[in-house]
N, C-alpha and C. Protein backbone atom coordinates (compact mmCIF):
# COMPACT_ATOMS: atom_id res chain seq x y z
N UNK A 1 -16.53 11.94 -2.31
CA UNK A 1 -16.08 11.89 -0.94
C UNK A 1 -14.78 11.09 -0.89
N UNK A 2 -13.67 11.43 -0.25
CA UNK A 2 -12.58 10.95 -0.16
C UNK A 2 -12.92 9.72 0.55
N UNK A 3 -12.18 8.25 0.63
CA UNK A 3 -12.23 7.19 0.99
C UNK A 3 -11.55 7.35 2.62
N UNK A 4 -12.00 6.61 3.61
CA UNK A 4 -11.68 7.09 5.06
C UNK A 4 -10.32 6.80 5.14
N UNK A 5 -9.82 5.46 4.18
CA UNK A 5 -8.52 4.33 4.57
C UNK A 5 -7.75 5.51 4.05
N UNK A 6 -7.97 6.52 3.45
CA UNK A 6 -6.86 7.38 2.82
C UNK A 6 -6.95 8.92 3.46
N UNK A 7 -7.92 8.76 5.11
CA UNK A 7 -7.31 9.71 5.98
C UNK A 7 -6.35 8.90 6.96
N UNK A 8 -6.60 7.57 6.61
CA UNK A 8 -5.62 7.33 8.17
C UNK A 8 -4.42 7.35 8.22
N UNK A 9 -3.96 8.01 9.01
CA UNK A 9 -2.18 8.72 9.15
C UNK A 9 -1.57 6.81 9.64
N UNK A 10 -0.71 6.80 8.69
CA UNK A 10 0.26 5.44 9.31
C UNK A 10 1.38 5.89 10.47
N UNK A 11 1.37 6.90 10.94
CA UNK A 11 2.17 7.18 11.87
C UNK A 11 1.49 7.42 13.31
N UNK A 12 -0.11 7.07 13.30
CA UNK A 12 -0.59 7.45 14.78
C UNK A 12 -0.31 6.39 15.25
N UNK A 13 -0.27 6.85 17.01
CA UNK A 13 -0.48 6.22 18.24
C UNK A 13 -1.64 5.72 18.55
N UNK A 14 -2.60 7.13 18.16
CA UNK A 14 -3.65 6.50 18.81
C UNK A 14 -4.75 7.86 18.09
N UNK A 15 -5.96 7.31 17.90
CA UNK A 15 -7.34 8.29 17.13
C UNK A 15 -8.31 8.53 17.81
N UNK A 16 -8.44 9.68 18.32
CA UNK A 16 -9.04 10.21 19.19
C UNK A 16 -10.74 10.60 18.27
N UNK A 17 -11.54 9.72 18.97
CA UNK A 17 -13.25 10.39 18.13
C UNK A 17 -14.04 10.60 19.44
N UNK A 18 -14.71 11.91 18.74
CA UNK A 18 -15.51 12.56 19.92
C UNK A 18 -16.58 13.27 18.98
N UNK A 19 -17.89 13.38 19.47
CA UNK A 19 -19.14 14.13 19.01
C UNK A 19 -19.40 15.32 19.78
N UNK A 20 -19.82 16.28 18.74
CA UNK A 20 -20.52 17.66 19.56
C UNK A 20 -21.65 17.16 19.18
N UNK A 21 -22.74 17.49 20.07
CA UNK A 21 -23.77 17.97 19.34
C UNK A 21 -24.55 19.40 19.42
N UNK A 22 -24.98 19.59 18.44
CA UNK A 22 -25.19 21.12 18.55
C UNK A 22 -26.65 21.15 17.56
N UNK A 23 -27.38 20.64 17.67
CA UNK A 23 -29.04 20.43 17.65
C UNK A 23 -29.65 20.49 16.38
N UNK A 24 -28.36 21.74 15.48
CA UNK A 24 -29.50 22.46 13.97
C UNK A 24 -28.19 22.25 13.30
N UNK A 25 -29.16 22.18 11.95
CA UNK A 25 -27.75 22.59 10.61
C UNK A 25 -27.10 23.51 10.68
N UNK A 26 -27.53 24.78 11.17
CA UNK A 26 -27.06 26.21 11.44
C UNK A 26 -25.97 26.05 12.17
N UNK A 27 -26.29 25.63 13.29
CA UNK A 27 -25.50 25.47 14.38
C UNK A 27 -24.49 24.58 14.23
N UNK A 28 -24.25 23.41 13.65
CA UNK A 28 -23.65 22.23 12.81
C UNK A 28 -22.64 22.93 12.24
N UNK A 29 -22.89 23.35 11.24
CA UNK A 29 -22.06 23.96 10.10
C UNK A 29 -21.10 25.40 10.77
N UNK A 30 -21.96 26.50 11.80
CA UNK A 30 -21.34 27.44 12.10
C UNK A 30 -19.78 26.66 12.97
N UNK A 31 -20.31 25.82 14.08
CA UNK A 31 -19.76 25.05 14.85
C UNK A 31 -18.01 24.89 14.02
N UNK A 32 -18.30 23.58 13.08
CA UNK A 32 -17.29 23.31 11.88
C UNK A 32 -16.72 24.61 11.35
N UNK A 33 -17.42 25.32 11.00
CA UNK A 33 -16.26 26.94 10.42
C UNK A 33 -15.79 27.31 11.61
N UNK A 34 -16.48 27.47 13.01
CA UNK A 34 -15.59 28.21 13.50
C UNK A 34 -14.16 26.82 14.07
N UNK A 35 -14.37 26.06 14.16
CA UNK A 35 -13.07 25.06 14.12
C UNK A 35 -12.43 24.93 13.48
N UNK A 36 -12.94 25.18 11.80
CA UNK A 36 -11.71 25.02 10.82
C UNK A 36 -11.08 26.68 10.81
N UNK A 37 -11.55 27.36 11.47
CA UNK A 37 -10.71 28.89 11.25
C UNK A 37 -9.85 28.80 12.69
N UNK A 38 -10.17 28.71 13.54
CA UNK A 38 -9.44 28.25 14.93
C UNK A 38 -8.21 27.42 14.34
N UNK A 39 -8.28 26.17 13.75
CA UNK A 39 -6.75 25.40 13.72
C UNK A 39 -6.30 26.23 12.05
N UNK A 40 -6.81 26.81 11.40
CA UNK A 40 -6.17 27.50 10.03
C UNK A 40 -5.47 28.42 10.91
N UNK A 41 -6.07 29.52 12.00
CA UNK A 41 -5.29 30.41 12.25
C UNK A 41 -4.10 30.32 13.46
N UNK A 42 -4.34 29.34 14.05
CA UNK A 42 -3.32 28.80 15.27
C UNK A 42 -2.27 27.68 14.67
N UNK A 43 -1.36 27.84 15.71
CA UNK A 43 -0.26 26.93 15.65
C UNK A 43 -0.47 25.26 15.78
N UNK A 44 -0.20 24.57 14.84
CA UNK A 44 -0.28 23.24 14.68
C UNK A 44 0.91 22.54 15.74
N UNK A 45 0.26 22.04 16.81
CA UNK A 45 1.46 20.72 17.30
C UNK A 45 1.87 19.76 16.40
N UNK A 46 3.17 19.55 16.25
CA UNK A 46 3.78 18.32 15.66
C UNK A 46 3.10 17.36 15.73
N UNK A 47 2.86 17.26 17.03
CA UNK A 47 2.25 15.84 17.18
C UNK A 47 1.40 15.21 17.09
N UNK A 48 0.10 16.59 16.30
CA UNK A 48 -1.02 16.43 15.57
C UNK A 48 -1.09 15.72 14.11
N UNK A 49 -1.26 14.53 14.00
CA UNK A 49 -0.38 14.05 12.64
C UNK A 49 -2.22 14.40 11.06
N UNK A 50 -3.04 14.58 11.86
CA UNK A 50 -4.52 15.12 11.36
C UNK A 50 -5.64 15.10 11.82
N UNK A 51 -6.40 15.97 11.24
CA UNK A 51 -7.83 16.00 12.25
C UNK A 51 -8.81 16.48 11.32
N UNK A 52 -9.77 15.68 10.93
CA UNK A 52 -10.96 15.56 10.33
C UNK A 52 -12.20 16.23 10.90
N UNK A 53 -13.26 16.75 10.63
CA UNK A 53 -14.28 17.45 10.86
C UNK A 53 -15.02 16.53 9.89
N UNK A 54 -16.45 16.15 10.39
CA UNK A 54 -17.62 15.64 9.31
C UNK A 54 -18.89 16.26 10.41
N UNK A 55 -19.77 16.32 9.61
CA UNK A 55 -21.18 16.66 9.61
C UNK A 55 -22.39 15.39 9.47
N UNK A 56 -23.06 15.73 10.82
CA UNK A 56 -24.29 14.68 10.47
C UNK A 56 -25.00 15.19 9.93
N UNK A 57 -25.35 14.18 8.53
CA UNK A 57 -26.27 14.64 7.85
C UNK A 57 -27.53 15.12 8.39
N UNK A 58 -27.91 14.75 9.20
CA UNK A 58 -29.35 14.82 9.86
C UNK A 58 -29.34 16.71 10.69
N UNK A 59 -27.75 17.20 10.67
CA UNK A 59 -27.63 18.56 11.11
C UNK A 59 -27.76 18.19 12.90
N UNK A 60 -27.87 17.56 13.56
CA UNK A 60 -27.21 17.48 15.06
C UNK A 60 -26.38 17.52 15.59
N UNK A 61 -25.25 17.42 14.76
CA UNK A 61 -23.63 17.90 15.51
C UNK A 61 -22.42 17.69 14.29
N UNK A 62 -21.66 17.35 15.03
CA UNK A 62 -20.27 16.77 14.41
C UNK A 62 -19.77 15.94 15.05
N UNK A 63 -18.97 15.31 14.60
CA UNK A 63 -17.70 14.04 14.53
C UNK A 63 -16.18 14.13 14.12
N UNK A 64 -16.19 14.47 15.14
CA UNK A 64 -14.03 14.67 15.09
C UNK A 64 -13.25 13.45 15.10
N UNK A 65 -12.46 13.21 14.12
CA UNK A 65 -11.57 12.13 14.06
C UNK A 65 -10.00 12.63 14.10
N UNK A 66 -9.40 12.50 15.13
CA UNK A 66 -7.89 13.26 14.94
C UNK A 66 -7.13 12.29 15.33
N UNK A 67 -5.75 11.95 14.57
CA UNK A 67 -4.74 10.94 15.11
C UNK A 67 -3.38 12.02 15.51
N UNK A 68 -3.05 11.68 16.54
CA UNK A 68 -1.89 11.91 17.24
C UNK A 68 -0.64 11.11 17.13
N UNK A 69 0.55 11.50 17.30
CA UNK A 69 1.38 10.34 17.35
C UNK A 69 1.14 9.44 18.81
N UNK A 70 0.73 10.32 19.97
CA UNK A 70 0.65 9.51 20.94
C UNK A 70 -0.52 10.38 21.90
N UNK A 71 -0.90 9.16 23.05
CA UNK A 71 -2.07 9.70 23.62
C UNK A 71 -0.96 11.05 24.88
N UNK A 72 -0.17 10.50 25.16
CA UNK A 72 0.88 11.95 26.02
C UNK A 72 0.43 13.26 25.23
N UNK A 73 1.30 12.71 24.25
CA UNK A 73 1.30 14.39 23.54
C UNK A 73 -0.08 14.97 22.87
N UNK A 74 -1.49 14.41 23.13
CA UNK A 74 -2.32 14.69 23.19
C UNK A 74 -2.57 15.32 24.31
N UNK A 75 -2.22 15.21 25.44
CA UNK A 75 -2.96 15.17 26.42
C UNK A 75 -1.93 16.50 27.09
N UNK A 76 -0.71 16.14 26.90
CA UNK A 76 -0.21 17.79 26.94
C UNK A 76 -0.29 19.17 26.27
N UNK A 77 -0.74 19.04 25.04
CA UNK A 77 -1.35 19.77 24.34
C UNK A 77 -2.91 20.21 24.61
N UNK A 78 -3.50 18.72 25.29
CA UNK A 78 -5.13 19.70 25.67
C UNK A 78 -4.75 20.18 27.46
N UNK A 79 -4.36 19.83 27.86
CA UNK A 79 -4.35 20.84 29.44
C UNK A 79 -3.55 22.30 28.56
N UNK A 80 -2.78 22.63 27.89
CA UNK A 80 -2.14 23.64 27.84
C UNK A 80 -2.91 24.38 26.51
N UNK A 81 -3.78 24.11 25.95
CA UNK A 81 -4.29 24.63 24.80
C UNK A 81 -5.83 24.54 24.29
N UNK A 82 -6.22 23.65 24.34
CA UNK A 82 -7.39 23.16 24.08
C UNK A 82 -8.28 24.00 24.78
N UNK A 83 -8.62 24.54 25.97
CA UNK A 83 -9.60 24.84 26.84
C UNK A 83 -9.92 26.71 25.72
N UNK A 84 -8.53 27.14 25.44
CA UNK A 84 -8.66 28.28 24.39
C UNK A 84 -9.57 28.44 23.28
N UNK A 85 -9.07 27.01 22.54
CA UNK A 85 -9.80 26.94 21.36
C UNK A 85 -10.94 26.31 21.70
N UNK A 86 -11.39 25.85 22.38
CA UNK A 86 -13.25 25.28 22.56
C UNK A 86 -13.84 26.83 23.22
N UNK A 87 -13.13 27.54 23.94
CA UNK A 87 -14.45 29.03 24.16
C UNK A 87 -14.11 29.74 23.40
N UNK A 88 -13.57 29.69 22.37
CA UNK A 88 -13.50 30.80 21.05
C UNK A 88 -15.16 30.28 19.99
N UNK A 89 -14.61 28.69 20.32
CA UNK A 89 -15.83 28.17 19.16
C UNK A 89 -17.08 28.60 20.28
N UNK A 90 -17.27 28.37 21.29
CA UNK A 90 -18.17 28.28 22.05
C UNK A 90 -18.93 29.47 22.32
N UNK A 91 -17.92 30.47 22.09
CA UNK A 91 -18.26 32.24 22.14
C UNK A 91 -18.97 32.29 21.01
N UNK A 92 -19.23 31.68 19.50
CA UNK A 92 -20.01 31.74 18.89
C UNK A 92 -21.02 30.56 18.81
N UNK A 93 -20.99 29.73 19.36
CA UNK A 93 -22.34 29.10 18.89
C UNK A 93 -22.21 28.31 20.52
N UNK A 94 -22.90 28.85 21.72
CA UNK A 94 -22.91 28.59 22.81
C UNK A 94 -23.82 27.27 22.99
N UNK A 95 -23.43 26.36 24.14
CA UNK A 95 -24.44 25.80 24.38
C UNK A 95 -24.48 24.10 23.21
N UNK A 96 -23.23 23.84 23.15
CA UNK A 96 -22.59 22.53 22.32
C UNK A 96 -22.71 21.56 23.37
N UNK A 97 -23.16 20.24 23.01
CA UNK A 97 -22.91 19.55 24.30
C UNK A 97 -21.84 18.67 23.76
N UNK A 98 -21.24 17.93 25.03
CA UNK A 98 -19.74 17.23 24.30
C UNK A 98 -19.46 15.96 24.94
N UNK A 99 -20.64 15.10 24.62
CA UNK A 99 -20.39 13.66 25.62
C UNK A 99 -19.09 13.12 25.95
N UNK A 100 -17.90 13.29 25.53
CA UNK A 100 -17.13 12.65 25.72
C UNK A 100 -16.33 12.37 24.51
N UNK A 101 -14.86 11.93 24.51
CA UNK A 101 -13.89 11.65 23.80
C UNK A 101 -13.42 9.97 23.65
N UNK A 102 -13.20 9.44 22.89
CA UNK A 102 -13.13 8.09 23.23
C UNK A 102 -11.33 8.41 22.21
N UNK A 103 -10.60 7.64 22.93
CA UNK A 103 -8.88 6.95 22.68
C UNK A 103 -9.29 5.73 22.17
N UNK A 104 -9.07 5.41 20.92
CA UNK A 104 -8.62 4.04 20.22
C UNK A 104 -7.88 4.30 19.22
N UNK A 105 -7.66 3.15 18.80
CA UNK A 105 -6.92 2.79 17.93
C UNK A 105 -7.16 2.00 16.75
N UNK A 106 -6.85 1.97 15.42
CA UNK A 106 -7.61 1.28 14.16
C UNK A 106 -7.14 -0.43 14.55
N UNK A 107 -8.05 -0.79 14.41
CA UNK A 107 -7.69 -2.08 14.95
C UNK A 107 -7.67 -3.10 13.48
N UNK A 108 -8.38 -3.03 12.68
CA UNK A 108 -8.17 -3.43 11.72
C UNK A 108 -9.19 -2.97 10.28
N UNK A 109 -8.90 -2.98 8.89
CA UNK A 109 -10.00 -2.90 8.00
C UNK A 109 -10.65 -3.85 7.06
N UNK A 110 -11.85 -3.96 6.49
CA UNK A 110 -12.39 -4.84 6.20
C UNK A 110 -13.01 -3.94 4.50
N UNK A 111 -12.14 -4.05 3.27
CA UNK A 111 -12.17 -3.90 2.08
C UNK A 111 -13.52 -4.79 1.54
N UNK A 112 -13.99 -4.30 1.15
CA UNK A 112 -15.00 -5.24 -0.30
C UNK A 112 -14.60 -4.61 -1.13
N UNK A 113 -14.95 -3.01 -1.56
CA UNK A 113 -14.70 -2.83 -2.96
C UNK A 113 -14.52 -1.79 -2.69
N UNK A 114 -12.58 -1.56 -3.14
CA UNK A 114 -11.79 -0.37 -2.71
C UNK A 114 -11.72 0.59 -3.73
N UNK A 115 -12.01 0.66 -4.97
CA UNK A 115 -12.16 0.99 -6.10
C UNK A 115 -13.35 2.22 -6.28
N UNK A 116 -14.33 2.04 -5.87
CA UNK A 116 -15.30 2.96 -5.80
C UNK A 116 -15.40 4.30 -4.40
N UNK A 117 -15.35 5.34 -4.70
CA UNK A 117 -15.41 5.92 -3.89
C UNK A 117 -16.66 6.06 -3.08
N UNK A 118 -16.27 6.68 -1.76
CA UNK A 118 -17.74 6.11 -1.06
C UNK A 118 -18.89 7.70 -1.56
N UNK A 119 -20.15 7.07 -1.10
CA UNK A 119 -21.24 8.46 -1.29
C UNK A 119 -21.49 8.51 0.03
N UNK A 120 -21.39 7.78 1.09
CA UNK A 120 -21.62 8.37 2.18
C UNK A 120 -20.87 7.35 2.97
N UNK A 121 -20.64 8.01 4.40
CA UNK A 121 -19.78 7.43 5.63
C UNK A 121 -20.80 7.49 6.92
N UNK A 122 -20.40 6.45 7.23
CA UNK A 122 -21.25 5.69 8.82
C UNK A 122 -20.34 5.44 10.12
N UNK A 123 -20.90 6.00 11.27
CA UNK A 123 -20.11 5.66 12.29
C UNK A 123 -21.12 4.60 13.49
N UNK A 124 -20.73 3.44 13.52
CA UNK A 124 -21.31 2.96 14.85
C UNK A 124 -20.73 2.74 15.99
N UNK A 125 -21.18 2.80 17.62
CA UNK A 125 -20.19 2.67 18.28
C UNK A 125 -21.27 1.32 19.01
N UNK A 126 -20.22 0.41 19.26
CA UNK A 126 -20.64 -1.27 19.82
C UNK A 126 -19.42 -1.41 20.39
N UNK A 127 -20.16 -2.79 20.89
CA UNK A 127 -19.37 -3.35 22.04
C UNK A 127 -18.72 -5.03 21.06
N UNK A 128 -19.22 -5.19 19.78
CA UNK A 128 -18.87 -6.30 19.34
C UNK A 128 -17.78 -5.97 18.41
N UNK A 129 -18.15 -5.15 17.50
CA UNK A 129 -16.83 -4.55 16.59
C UNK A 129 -16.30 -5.44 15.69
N UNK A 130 -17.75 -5.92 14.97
CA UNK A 130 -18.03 -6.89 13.69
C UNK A 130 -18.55 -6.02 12.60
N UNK A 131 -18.35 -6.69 11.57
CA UNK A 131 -18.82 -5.97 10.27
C UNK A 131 -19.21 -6.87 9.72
N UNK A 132 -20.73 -6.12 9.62
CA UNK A 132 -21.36 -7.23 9.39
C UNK A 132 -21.81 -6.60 7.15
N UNK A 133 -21.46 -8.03 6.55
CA UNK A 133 -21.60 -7.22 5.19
C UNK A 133 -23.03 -6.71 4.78
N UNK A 134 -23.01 -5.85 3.89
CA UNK A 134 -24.43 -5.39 3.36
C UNK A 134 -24.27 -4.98 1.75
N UNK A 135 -25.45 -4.92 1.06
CA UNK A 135 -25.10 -4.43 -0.31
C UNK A 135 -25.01 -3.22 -0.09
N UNK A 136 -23.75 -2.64 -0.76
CA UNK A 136 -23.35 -1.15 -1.22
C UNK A 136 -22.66 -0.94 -0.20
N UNK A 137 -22.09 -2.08 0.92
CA UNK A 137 -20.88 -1.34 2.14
C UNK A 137 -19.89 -1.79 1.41
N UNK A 138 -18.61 -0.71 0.97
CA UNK A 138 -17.59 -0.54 0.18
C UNK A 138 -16.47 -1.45 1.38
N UNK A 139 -16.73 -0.42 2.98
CA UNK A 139 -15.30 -0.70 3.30
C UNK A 139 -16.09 -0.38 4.75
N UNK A 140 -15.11 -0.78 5.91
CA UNK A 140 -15.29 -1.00 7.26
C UNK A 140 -13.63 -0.91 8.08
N UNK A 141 -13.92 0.28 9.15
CA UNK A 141 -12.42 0.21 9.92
C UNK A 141 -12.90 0.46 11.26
N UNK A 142 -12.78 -1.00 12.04
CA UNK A 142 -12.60 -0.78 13.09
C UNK A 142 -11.69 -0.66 14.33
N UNK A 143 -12.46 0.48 15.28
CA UNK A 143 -11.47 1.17 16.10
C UNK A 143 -11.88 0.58 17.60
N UNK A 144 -11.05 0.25 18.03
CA UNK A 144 -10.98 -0.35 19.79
C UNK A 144 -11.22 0.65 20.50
N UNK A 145 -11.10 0.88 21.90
CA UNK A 145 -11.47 1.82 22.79
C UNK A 145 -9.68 0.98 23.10
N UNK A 146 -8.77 1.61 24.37
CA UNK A 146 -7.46 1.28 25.09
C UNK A 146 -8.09 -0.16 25.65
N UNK A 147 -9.22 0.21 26.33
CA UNK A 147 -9.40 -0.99 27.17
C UNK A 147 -10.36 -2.57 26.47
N UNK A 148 -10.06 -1.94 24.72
CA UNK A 148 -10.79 -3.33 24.70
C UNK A 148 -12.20 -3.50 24.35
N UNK A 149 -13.02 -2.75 25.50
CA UNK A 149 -14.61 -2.70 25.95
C UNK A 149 -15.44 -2.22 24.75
N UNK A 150 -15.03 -1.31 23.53
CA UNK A 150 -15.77 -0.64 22.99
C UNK A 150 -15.38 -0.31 21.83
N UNK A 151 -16.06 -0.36 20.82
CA UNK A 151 -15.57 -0.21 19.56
C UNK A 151 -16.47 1.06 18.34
N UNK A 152 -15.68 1.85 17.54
CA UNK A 152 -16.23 2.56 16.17
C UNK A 152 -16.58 1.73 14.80
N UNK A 153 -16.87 1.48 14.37
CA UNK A 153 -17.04 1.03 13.07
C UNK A 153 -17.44 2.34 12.23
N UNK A 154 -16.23 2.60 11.36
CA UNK A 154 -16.37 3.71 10.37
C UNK A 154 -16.38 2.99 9.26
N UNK A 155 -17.99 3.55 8.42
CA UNK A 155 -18.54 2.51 7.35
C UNK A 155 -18.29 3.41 6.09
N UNK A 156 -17.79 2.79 4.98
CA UNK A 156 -17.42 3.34 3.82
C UNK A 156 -18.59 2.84 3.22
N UNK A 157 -20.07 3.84 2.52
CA UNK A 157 -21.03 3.17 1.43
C UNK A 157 -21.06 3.64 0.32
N UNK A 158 -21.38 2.70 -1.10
CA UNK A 158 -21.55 3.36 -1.88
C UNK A 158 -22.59 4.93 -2.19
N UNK A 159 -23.26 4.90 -1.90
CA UNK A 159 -24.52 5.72 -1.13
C UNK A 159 -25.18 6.24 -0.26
N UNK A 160 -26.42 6.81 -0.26
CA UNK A 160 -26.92 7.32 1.32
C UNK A 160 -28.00 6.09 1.15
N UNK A 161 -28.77 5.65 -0.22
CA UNK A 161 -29.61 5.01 -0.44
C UNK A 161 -29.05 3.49 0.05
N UNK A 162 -28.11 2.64 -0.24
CA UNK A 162 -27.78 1.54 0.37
C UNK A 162 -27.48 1.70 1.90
N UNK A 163 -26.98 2.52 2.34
CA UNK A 163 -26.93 2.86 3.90
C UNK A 163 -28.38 2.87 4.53
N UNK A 164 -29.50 3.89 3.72
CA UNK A 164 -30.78 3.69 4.44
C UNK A 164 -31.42 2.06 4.44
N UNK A 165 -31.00 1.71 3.26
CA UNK A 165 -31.80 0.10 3.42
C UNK A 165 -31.45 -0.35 4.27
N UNK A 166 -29.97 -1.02 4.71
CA UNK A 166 -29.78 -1.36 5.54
C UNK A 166 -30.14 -0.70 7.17
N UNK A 167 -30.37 0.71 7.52
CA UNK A 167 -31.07 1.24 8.76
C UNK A 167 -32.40 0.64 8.51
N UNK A 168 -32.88 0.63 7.17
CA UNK A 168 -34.79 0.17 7.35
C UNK A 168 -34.34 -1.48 7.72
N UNK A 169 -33.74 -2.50 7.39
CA UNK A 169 -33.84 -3.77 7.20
C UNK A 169 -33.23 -3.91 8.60
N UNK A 170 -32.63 -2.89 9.58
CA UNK A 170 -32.34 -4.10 11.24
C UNK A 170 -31.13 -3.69 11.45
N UNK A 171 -30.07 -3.93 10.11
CA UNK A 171 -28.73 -4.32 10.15
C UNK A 171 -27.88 -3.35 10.50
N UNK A 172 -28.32 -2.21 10.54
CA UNK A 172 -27.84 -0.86 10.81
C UNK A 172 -28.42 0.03 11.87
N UNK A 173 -27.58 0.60 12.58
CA UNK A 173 -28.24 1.71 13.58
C UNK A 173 -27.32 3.29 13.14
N UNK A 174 -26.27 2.89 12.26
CA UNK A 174 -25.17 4.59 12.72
C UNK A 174 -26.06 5.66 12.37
N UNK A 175 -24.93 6.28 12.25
CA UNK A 175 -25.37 7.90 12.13
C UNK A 175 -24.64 8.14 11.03
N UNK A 176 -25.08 8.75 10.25
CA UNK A 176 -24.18 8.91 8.51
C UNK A 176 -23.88 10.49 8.64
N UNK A 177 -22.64 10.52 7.93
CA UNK A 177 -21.75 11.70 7.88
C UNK A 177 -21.49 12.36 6.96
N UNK A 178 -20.85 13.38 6.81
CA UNK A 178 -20.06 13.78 5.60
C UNK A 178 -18.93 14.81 6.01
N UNK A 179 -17.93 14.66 4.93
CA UNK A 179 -16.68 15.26 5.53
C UNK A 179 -17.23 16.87 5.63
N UNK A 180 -16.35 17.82 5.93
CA UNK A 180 -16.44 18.88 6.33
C UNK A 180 -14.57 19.91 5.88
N UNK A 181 -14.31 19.26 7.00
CA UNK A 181 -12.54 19.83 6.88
C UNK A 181 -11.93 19.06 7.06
N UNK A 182 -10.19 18.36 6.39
CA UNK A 182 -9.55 17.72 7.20
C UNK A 182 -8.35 18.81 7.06
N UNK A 183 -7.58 18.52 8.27
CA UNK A 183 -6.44 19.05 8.50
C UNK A 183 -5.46 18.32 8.64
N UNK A 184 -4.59 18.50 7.62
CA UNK A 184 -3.12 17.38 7.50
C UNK A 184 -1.92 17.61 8.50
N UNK A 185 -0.94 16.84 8.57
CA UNK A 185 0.31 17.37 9.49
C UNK A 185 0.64 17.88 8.51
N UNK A 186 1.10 18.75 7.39
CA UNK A 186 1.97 19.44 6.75
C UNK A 186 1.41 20.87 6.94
N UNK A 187 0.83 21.12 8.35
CA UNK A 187 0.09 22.54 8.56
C UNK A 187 -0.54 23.18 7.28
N UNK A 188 -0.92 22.42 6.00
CA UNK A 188 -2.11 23.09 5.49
C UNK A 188 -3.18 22.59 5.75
N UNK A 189 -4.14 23.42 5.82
CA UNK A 189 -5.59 22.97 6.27
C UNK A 189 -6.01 23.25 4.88
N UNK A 190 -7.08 21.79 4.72
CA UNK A 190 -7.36 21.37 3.19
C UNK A 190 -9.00 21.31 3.62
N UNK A 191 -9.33 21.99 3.00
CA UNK A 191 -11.07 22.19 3.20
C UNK A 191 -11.78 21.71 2.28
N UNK A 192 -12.67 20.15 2.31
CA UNK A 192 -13.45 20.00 1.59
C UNK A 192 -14.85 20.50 1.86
């Protein structure tokens, strides 16, 4: 699994994360193809600097991570485009629910051991936006909400097995991931 610190674009404004959920693995996975064929076959905005696709392991949805250069040119791009590409995906796998989009920004990262690549990735969303250490957490980047109030913690682990200890022992609540597609600004779409 690629390391997260080596999707983050040094040129965003701002990283837009948002969850579908879509209930089954079936549905999970169809969901993700039909998104990675939607931005393979459409025109890339500039100002899309990348956009990640991962999969909950557990098969309940996805997790979009995309950095923009800025929240504008996000936001002119989804009134004029976006509404297209969500009922293309939606025409095939109807019935996605889409709580919401959260705007932040990487606020800072927290390295233990950058050297090992991770076996699995964790997302929590809190209001404290501490990292707290555990055995086998490689790496930690947390993301603010604009206003401050709310925070991501995207967890780099060596494993799925050190990630579950820590969910059995308290210290953990996320939801563990795995990549899917990322899409670079150099308009190739790179499919892991």
């Amino acid at each position: 699994m690629t390391p997260f610190r080596d999707l983050v674009h040094p040129a965003a404004g701002t990283a837009l994360i948002s969850e579908w959920i879509t209930g089954t693995a079936e549905r999970t996975r169809a969901a993700a193809d039909a998104v990675a064929e939607e931005w393979a076959a459409g025109e890339w905005p500039s100002a899309l600097l990348s956009q990640h696709v991962f999969r909950a392991t557990d098969g309940t949805g996805l997790l979009f991570y995309a950095q923009w250069t800025s929240d504008e040119e996000h936001l002119t791009w989804a009134r004029a485009r976006r509404g297209a590409l969500v009922s293309r995906v939606d025409a095939l796998v109807p019935g996605i629910g889409r709580p919401g989009l959260h705007r932040t920004r990487l606020h800072r990262s927290v390295v233990h051991d950058g050297g090992r690549p991770p076996g699995a990735l964790a997302v929590t969303r809190t209001t404290a936006g501490t990292v707290v250490a555990a055995p086998g957490l490689l790496a930690a980047h947390v993301h603010l909400t604009k206003d401050g109030q709310e925070s991501f913690v995207v967890e780099e682990w060596a494993d799925a097995a050190f990630f579950g200890a820590a969910v059995r022992t308290g210290t953990r609540t996320a939801k563990r991931y795995t990549l899917h597609h990322s899409f670079l600004n150099d308009h190739e779409g790179e499919a892991v």
